[in-house]
Every structure is written in structure tokens, then in C-alpha cells.
N, C-alpha and C. Protein backbone atom coordinates (compact mmCIF):
# COMPACT_ATOMS: atom_id res chain seq x y z
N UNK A 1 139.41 10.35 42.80
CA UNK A 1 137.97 10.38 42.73
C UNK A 1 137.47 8.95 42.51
N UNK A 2 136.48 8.77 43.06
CA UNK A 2 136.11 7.60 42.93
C UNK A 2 134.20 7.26 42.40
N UNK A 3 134.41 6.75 41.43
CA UNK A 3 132.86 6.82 40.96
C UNK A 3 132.29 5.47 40.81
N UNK A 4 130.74 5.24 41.05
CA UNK A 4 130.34 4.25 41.17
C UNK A 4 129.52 4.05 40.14
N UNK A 5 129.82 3.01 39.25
CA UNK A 5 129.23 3.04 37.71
C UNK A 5 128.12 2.17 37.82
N UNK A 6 127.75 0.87 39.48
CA UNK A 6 127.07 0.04 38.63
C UNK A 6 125.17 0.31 39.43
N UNK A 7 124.86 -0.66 40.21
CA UNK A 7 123.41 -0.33 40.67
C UNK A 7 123.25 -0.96 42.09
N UNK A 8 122.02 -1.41 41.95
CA UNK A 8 121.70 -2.12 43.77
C UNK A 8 122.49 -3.45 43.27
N UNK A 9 122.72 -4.00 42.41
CA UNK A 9 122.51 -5.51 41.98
C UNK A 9 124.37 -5.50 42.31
N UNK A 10 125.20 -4.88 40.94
CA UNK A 10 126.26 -4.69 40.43
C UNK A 10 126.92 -3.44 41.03
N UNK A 11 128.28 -3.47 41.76
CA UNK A 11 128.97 -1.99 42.14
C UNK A 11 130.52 -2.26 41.19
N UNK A 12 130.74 -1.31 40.13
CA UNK A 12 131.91 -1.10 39.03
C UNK A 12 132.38 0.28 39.53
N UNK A 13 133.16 0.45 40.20
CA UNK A 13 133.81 1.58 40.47
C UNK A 13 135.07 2.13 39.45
N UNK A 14 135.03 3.24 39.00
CA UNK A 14 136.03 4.06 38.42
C UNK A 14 136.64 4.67 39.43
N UNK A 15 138.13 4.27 39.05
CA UNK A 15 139.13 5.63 39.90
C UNK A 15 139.86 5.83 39.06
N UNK A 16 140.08 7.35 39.16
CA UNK A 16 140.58 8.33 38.47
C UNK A 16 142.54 8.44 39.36
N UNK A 17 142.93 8.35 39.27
CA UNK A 17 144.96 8.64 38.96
C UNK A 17 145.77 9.55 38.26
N UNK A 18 146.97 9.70 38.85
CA UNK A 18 147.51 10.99 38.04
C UNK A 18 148.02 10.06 36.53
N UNK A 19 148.07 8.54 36.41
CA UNK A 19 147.90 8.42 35.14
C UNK A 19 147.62 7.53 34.40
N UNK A 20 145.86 7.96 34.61
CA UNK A 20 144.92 7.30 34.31
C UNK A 20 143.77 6.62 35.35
N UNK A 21 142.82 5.99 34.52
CA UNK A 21 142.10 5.31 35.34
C UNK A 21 142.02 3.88 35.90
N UNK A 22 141.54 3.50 36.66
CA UNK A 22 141.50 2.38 36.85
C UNK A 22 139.61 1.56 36.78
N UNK A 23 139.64 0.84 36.32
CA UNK A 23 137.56 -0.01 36.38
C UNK A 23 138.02 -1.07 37.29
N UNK A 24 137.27 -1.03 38.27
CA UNK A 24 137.08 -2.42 39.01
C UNK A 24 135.56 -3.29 39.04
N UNK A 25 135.99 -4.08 38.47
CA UNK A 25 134.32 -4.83 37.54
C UNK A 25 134.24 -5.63 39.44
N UNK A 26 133.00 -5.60 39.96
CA UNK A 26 132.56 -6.98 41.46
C UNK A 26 131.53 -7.07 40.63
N UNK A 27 131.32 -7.61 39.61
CA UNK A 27 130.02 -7.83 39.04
C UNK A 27 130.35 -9.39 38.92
N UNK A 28 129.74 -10.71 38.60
CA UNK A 28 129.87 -11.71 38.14
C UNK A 28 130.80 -11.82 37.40
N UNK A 29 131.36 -13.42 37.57
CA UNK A 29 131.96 -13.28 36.51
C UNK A 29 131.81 -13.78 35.11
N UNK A 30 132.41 -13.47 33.82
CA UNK A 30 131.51 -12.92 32.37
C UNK A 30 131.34 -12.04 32.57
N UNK A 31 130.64 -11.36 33.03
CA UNK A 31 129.90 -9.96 32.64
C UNK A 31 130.56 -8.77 32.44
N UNK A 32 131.97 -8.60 32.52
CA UNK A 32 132.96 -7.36 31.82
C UNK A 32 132.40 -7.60 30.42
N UNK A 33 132.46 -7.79 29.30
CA UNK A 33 132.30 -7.83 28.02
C UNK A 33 131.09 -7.03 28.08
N UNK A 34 129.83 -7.49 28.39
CA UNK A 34 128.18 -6.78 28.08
C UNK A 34 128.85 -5.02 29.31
N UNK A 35 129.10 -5.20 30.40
CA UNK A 35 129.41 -3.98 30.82
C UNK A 35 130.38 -3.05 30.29
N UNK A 36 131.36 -3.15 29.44
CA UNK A 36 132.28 -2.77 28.99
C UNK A 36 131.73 -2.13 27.31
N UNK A 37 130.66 -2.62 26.76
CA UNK A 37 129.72 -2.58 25.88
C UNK A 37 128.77 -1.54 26.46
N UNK A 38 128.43 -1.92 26.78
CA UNK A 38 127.37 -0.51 27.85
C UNK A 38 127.71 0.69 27.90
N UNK A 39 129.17 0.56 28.47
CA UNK A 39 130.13 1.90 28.54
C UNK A 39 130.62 2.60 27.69
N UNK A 40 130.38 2.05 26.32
CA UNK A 40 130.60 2.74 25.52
C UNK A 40 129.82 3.62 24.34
């Protein structure tokens, strides 16, 4: 499965695995920390 976490600006896709997930941040780079914050 594949899910798209971010907006028009930012695309952070989640994929789901038999073990576990994977986040792929195409956002700038820095900006994992404030998105990773968000997510929680």
C-alpha cells in the first residue's frame, strides 16, 4: 500500500511491507525533523 502523507508543495509517501514500513521524505532538505514532529 502506498500512502501519500504530504500536499501540492511536499509528496512523503508511506509504504507499508510484510515487515514494516518504509517513509520516503522528497521534501527539502532539513525538513524530516519538523515533518517527523507533525507525525506524531
Amino acid at each position: 500500500m502506498l500512502i501519500n502523507l504530504g500536499n501540492r508543495v511536499v509528496n512523503n509517501y508511506l509504504i507499508s511491507s510484510e515487515v514494516g514500513c518504509i517513509l520516503i521524505d522528497t521534501g527539502y532538505d532539513g525538513s524530516f525533523p519538523r515533518f517527523r514532529f507533525s507525525a506524531i
